[in-house]
N, C-alpha and C. Protein backbone atom coordinates (compact mmCIF):
# COMPACT_ATOMS: atom_id res chain seq x y z
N UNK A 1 0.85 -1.18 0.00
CA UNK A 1 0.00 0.00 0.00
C UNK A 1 0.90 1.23 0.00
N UNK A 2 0.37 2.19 -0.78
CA UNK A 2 1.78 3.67 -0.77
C UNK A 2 0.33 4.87 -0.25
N UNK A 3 0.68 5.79 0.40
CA UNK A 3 0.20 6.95 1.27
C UNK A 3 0.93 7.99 0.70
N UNK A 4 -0.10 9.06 0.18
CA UNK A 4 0.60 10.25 0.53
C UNK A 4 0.07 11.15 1.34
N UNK A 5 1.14 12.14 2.34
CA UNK A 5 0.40 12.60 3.15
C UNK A 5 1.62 13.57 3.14
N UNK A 6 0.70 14.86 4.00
CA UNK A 6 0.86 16.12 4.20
C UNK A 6 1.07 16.45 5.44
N UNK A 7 2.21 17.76 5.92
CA UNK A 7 2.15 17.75 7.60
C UNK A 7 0.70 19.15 7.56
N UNK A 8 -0.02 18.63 9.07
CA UNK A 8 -0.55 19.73 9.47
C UNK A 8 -0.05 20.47 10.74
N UNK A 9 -0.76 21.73 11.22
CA UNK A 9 -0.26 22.47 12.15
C UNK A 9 -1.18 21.50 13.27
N UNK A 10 -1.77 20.88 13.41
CA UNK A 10 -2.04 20.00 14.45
C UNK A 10 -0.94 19.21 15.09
N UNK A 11 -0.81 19.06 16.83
CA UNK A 11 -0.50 18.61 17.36
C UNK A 11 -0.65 17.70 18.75
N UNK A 12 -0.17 16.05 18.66
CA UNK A 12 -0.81 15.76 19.49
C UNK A 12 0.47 14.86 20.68
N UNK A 13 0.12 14.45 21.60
CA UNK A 13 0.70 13.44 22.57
C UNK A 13 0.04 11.66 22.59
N UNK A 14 1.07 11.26 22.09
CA UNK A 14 0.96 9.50 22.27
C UNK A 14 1.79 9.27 23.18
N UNK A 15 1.17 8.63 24.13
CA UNK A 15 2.30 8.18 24.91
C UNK A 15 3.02 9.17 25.64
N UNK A 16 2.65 10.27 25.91
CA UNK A 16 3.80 11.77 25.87
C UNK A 16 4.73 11.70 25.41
N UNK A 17 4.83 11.48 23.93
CA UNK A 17 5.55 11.75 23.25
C UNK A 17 5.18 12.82 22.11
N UNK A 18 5.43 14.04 21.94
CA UNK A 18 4.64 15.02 20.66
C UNK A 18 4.77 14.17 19.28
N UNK A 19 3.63 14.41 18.88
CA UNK A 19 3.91 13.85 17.50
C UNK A 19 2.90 14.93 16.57
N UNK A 20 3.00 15.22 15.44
CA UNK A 20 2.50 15.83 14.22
C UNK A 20 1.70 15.61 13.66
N UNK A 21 0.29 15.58 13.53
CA UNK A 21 -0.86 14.93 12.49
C UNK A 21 -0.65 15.54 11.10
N UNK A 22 -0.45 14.15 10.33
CA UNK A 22 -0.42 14.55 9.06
C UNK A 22 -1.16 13.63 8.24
N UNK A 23 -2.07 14.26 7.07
CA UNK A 23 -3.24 14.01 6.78
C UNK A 23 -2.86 13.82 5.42
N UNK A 24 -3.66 12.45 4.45
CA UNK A 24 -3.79 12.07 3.05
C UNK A 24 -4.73 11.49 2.45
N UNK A 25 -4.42 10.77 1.63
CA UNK A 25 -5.03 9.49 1.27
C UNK A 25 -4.35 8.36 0.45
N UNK A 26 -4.44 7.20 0.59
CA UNK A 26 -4.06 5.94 0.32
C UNK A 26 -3.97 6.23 -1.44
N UNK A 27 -3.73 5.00 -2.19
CA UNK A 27 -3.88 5.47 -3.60
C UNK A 27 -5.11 5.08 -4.08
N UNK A 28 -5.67 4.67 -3.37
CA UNK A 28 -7.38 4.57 -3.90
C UNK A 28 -8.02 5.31 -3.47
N UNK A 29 -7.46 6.54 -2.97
CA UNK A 29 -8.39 7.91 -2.37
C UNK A 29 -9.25 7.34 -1.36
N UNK A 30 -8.77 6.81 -0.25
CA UNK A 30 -9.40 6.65 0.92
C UNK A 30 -8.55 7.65 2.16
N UNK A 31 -9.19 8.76 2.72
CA UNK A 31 -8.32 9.81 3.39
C UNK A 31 -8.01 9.22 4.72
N UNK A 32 -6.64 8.90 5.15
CA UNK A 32 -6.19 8.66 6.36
C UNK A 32 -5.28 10.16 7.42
N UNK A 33 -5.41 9.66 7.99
CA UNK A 33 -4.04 10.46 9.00
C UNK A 33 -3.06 9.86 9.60
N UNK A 34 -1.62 10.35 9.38
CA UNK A 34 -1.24 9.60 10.67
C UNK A 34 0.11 10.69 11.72
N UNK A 35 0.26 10.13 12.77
CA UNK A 35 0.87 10.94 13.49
C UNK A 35 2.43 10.31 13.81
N UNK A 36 3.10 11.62 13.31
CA UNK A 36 4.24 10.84 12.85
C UNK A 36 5.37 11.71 14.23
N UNK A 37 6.34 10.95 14.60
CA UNK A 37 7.24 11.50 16.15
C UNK A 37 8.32 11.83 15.52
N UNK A 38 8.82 11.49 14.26
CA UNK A 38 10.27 11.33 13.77
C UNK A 38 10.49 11.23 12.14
N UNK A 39 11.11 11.89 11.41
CA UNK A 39 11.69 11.64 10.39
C UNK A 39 13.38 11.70 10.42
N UNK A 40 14.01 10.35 9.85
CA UNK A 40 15.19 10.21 9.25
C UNK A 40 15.91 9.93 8.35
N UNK A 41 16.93 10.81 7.95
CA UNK A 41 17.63 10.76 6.71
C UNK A 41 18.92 10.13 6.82
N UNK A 42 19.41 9.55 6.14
CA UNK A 42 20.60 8.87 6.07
C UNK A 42 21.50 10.01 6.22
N UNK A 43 22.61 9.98 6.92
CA UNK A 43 23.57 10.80 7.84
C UNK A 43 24.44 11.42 6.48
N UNK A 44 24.67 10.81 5.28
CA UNK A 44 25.24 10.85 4.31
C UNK A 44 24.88 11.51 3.49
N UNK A 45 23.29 11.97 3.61
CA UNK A 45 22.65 13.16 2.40
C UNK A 45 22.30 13.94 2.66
N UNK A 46 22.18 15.37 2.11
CA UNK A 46 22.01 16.37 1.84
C UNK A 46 20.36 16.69 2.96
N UNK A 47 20.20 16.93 3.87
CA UNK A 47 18.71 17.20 4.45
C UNK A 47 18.67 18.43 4.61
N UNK A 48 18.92 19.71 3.84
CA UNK A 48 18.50 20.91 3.52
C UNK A 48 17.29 21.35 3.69
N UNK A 49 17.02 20.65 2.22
CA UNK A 49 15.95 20.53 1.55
C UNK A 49 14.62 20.24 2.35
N UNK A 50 14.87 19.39 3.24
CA UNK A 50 13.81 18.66 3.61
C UNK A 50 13.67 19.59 4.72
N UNK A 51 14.61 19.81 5.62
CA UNK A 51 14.60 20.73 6.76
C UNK A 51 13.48 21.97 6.68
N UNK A 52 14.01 22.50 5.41
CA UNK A 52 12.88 23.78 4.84
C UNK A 52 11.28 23.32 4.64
N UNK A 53 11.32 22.24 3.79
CA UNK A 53 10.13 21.54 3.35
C UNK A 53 9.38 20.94 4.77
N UNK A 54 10.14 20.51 5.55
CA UNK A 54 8.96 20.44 7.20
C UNK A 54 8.71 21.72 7.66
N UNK A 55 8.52 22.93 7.56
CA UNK A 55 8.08 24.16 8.09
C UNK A 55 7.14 24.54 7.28
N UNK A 56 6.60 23.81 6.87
CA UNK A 56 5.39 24.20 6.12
C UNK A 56 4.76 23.45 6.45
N UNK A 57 3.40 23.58 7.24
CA UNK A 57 2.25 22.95 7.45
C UNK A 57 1.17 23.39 6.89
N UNK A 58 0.11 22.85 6.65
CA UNK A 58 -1.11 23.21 6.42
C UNK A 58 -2.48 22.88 7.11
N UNK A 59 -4.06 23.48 7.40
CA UNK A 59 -4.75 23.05 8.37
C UNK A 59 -4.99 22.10 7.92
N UNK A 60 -5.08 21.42 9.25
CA UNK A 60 -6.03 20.31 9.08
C UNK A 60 -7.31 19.97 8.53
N UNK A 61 -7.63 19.00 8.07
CA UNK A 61 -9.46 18.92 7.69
C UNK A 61 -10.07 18.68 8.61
N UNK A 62 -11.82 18.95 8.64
CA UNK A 62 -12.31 18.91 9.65
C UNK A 62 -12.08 17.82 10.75
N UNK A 63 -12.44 16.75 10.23
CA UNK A 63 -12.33 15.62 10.55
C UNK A 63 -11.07 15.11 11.38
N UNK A 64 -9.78 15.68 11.46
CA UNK A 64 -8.51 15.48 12.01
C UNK A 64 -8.29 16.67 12.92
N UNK A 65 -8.99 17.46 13.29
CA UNK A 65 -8.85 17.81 14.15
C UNK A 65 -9.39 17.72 15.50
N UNK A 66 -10.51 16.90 15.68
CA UNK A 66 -11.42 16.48 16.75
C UNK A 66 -11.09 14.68 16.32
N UNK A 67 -9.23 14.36 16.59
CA UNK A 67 -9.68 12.73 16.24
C UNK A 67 -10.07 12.02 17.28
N UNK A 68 -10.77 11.28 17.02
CA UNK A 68 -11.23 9.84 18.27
C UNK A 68 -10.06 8.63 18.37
N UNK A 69 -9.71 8.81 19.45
CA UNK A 69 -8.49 8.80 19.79
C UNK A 69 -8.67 6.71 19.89
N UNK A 70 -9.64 6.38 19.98
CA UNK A 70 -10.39 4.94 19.58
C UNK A 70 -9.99 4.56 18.53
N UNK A 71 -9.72 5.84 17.42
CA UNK A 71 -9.20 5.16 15.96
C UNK A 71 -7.53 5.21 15.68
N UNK A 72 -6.91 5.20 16.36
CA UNK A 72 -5.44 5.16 16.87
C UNK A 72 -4.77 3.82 17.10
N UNK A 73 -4.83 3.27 15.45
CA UNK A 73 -3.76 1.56 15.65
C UNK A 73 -2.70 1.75 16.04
């Protein structure tokens, strides 16, 4: 299965740990979220790019911002 997804300015605690809600859909256009604690790049490449490209969030949809915390695999 491949996801694409987007960061939002939502933020939440698992575990007390902060993590980021970031919102998509599957490739059959079924819209998920998921909340992500960590991204890593191999120590060896260039993470500029990407550094810049995580400071951009966007809102959330309705739906991800009031999540039911029941739907949390």
């Amino acid at each position: 299965m491949k996801i694409t997804i987007t960061s939002t300015t939502k933020m939440v605690y698992l575990d007390g740990v902060p993590a980021r809600v970031w919102q998509g859909h599957t490739e059959a256009g079924v819209p998920v979220h998921c909340y992500v604690t960590r991204i890593a790049v191999d120590r060896d490449e260039d993470a500029s790019e990407l550094e810049r490209d995580l400071q951009e969030h966007e809102a959330p949809r309705p739906e991800v911002v009031d999540i039911p915390f029941r739907m949390v695999l």
